[in-house]
N, C-alpha and C. Protein backbone atom coordinates (compact mmCIF):
# COMPACT_ATOMS: atom_id res chain seq x y z
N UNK A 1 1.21 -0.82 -16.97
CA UNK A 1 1.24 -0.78 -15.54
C UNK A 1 0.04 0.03 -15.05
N UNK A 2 -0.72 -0.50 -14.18
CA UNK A 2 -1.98 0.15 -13.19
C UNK A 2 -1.42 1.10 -12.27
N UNK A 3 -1.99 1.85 -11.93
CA UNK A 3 -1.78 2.99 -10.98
C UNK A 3 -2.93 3.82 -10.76
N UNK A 4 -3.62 4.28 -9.37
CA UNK A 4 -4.45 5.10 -9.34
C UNK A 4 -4.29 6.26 -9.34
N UNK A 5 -5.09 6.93 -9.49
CA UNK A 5 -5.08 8.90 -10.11
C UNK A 5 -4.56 9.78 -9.13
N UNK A 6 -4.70 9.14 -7.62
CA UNK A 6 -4.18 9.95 -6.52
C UNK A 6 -3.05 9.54 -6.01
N UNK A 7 -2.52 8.59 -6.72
CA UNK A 7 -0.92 8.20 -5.98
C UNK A 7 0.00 8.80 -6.01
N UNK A 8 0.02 9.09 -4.19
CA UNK A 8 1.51 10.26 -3.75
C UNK A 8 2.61 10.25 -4.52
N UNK A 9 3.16 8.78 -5.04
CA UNK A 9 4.46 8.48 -5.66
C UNK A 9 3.95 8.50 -7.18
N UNK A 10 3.55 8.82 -7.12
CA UNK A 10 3.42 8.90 -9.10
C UNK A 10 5.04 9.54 -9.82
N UNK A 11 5.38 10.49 -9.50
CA UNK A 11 6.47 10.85 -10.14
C UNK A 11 7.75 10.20 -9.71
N UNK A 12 7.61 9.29 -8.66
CA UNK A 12 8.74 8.54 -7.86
C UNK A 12 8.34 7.04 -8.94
N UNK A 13 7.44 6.67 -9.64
CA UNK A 13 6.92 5.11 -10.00
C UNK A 13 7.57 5.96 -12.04
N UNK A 14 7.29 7.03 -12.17
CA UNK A 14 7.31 7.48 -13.44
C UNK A 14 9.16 7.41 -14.02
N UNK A 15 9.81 7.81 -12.71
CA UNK A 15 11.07 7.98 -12.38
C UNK A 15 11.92 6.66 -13.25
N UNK A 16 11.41 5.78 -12.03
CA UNK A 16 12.25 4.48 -12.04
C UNK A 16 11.42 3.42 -13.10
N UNK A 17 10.34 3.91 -13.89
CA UNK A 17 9.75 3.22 -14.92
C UNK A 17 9.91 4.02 -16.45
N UNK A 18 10.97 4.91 -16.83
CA UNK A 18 10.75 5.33 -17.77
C UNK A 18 10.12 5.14 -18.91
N UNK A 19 10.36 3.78 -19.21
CA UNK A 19 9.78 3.37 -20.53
C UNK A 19 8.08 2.52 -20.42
N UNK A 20 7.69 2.50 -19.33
CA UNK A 20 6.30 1.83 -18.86
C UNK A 20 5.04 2.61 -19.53
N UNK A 21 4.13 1.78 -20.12
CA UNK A 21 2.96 2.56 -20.53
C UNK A 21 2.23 2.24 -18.85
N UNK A 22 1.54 3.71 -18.76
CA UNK A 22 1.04 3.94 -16.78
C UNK A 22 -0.38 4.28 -17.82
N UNK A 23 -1.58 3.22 -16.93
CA UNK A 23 -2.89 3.75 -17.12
C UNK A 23 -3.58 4.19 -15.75
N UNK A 24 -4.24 5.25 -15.57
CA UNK A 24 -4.35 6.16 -14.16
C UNK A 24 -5.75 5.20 -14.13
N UNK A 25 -6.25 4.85 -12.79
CA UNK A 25 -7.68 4.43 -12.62
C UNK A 25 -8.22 5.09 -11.15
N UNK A 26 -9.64 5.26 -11.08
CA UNK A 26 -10.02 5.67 -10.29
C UNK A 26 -9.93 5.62 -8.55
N UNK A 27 -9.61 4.23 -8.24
CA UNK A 27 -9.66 3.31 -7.52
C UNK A 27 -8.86 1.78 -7.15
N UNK A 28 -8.17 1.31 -6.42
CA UNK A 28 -7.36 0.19 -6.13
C UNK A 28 -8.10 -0.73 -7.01
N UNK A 29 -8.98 -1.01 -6.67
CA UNK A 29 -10.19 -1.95 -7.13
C UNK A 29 -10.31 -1.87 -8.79
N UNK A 30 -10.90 -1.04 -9.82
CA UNK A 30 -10.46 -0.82 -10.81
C UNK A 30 -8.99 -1.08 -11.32
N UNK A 31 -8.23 -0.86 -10.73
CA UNK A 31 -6.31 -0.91 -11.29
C UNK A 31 -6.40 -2.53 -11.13
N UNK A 32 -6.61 -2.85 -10.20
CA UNK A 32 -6.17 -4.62 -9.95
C UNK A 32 -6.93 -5.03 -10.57
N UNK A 33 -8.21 -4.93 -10.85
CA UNK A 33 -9.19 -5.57 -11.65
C UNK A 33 -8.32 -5.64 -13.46
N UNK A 34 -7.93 -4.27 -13.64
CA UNK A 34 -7.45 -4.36 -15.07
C UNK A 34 -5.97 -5.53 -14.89
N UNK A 35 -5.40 -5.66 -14.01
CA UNK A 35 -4.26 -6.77 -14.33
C UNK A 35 -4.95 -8.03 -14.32
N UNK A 36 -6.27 -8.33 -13.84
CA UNK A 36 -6.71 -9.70 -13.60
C UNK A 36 -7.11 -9.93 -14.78
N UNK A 37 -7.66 -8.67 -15.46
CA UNK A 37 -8.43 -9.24 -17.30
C UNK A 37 -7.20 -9.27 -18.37
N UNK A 38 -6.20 -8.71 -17.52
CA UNK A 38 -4.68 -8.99 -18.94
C UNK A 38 -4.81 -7.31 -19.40
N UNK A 39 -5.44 -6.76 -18.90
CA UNK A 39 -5.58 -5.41 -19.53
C UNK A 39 -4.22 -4.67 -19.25
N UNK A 40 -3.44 -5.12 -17.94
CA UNK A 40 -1.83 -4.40 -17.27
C UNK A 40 -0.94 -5.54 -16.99
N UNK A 41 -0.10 -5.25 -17.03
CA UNK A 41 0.72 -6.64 -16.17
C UNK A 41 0.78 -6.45 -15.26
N UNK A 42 1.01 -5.12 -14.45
CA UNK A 42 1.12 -4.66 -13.20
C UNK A 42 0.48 -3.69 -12.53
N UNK A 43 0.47 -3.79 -10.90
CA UNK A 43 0.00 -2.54 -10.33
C UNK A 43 0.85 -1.91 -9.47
N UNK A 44 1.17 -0.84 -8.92
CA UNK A 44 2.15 -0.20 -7.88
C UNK A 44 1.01 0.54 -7.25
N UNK A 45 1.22 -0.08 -6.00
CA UNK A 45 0.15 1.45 -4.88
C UNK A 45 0.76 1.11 -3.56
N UNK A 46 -0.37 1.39 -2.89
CA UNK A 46 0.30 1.37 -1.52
C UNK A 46 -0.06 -0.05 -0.87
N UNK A 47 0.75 -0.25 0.11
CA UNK A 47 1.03 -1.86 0.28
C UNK A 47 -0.03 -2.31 1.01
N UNK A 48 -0.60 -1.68 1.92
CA UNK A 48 -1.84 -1.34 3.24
C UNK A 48 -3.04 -1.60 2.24
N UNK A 49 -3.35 -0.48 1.69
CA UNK A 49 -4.58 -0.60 1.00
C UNK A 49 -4.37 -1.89 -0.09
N UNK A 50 -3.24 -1.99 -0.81
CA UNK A 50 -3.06 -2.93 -1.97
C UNK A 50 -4.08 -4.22 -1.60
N UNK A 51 -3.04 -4.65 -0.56
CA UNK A 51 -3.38 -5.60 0.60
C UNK A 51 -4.70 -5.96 0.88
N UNK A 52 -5.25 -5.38 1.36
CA UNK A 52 -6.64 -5.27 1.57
C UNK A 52 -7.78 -5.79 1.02
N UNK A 53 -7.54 -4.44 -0.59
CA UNK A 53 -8.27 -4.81 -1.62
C UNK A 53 -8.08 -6.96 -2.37
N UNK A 54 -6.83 -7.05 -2.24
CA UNK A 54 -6.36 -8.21 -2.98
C UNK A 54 -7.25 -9.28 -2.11
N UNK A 55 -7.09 -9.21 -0.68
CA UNK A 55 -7.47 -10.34 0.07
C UNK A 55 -9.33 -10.34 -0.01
N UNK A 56 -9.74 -8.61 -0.18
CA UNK A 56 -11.27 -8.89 0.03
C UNK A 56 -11.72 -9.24 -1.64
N UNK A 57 -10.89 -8.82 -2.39
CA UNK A 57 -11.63 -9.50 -4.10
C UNK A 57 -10.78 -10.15 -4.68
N UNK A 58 -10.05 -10.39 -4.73
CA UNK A 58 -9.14 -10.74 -5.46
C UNK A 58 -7.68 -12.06 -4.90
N UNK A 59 -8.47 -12.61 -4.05
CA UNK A 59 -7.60 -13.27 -3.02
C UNK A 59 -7.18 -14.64 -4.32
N UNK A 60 -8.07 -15.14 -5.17
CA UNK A 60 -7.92 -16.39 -5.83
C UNK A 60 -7.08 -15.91 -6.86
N UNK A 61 -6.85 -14.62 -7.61
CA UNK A 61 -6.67 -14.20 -8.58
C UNK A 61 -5.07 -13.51 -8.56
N UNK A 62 -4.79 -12.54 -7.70
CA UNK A 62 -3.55 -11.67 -7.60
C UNK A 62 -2.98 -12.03 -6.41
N UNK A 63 -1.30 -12.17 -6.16
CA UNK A 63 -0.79 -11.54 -4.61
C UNK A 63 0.21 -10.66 -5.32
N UNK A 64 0.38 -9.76 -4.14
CA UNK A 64 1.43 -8.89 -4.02
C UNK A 64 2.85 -9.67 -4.08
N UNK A 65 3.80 -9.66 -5.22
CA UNK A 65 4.71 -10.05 -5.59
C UNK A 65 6.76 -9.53 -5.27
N UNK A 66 5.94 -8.04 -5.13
CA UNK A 66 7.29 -6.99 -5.09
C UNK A 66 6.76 -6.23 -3.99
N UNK A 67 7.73 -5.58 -3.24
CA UNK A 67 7.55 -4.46 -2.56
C UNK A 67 8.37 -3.31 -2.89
N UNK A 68 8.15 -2.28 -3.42
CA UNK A 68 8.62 -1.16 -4.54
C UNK A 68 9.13 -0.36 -3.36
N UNK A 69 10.73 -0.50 -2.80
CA UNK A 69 11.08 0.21 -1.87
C UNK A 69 12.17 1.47 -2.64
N UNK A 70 11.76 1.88 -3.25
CA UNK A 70 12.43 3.27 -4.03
C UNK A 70 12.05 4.50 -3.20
N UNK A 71 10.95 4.82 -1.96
CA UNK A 71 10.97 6.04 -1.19
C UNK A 71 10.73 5.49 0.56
N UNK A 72 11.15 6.74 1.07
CA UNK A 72 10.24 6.34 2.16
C UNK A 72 9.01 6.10 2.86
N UNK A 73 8.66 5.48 3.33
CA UNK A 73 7.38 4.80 3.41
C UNK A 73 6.82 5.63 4.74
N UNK A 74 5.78 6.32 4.99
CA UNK A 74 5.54 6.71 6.82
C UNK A 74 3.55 6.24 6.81
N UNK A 75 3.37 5.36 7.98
CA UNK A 75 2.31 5.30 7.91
C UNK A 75 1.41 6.05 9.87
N UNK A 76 0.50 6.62 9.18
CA UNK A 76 -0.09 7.61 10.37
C UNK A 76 -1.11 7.01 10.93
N UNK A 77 -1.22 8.13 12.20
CA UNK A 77 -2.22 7.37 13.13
C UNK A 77 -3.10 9.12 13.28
N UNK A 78 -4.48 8.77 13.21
CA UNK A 78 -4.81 10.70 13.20
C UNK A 78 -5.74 10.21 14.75
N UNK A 79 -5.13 11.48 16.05
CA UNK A 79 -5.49 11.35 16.95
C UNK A 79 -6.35 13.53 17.21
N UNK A 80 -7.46 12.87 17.96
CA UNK A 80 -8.43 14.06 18.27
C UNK A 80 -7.03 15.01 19.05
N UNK A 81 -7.80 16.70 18.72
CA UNK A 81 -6.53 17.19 19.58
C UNK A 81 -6.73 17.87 21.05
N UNK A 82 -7.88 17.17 21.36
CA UNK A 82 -7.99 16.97 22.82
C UNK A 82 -7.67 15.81 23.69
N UNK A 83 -7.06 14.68 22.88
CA UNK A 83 -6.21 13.58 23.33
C UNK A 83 -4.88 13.22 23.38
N UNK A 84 -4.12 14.62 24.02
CA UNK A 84 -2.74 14.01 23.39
C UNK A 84 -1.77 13.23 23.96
N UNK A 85 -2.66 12.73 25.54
CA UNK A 85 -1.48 11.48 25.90
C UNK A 85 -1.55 10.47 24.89
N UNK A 86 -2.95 10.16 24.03
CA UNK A 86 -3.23 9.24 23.37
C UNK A 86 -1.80 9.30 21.93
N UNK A 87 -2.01 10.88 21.40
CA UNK A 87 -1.05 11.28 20.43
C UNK A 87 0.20 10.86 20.94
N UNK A 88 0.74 11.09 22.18
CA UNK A 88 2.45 10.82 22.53
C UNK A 88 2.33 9.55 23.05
N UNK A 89 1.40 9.06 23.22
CA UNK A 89 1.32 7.31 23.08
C UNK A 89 1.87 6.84 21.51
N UNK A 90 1.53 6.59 20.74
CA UNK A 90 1.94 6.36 19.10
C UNK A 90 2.66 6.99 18.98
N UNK A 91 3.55 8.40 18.86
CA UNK A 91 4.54 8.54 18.62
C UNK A 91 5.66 7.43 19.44
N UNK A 92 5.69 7.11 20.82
CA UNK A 92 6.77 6.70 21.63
C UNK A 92 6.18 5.33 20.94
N UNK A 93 5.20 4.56 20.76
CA UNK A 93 5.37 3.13 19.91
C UNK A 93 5.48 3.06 18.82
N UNK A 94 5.64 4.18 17.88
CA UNK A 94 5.78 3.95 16.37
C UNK A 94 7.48 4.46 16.27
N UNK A 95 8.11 5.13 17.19
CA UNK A 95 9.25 5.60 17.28
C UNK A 95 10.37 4.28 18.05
N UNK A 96 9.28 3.69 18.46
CA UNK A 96 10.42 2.51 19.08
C UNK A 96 10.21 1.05 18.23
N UNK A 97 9.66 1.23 17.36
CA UNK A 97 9.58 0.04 16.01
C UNK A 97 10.60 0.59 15.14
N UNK A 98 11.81 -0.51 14.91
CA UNK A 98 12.37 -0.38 13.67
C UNK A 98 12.05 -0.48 12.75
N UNK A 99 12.60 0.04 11.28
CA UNK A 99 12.33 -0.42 10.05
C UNK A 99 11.90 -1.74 9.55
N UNK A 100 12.93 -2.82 10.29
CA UNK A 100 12.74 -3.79 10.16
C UNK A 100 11.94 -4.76 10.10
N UNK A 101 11.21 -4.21 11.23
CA UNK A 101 10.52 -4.62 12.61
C UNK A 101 9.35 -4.53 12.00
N UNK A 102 9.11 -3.32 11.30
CA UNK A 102 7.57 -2.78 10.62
C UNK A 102 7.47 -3.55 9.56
N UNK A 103 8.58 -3.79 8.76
CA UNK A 103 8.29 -4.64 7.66
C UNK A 103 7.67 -5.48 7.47
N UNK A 104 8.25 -6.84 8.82
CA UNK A 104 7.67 -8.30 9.19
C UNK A 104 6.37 -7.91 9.38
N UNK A 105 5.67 -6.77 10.39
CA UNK A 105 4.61 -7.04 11.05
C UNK A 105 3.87 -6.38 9.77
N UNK A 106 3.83 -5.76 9.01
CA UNK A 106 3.08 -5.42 7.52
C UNK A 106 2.99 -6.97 6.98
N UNK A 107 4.36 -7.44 6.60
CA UNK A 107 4.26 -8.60 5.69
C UNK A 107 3.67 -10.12 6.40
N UNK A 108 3.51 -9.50 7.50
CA UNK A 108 2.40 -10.77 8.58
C UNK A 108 1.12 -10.25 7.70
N UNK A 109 0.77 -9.15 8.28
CA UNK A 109 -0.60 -8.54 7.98
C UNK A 109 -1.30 -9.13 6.37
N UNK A 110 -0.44 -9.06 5.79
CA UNK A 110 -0.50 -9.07 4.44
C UNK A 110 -0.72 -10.68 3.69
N UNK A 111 0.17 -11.72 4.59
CA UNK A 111 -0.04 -12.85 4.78
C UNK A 111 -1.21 -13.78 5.11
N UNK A 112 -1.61 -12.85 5.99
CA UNK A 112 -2.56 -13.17 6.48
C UNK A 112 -4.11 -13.02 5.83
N UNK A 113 -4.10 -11.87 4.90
CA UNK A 113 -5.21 -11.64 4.68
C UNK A 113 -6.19 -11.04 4.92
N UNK A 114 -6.16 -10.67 6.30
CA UNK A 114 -6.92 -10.54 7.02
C UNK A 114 -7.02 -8.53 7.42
N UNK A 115 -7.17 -8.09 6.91
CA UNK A 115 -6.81 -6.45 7.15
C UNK A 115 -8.07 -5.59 7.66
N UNK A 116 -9.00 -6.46 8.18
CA UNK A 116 -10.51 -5.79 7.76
C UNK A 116 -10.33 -4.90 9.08
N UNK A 117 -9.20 -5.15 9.95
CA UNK A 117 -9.25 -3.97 11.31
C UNK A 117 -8.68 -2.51 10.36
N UNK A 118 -8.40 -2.31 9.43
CA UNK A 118 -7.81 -1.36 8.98
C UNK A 118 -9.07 -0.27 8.59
């Protein structure tokens, strides 16, 4: 299994994979690259970046198959702190999206291919 060197969930992926040989790589790009040569069977990272990477190199080769919901997931918005109607703007729209709700519009995103606004 692929995994990069800075992944938050490393001990949450180590957990629920006891018996998995985990090779650490530098970079998304490196980890997915090693499942495309047979070098891993798998990769676990984050779904945003996963995403991304897959559609800008790897679109003919890999999709995202699983979504590894074993923690909670929070994704941020970093606002200047001389803007904070802008800041209590995104809180009141990221607070009025359900779980649910975030899922579809990720798994649009992801569908799509298309992530390059990220």
């Amino acid at each position: 299994m692929a995994c990069t060197r800075d992944c938050a969930f490393f001990d949450i992926i180590q957990q629920a994979f006891p018996n998995a040989k985990i090779t650490l790589y530098d970079s998304d790009y490196q980890a997915l690259a090693s499942v495309v040569s047979g070098e891993n069977q798998y990769f676990i990272g984050n779904n945003i970046t996963t995403g991304h990477c897959i559609s800008k190199y790897f679109s003919q080769s890999l999709v995202i198959a699983h979504y590894f919901r074993q923690q909670e997931q929070h994704n941020r918005f970093v606002t200047r702190d001389d803007r904070p109607e802008l800041h209590q703007l995104f809180d009141r729209f990221i607070h009025a999206v359900d779980s649910d709700t975030a899922m579809r519009i990720m798994q649009n995103w992801l569908n799509r291919g298309d992530l390059s606004f990220l």
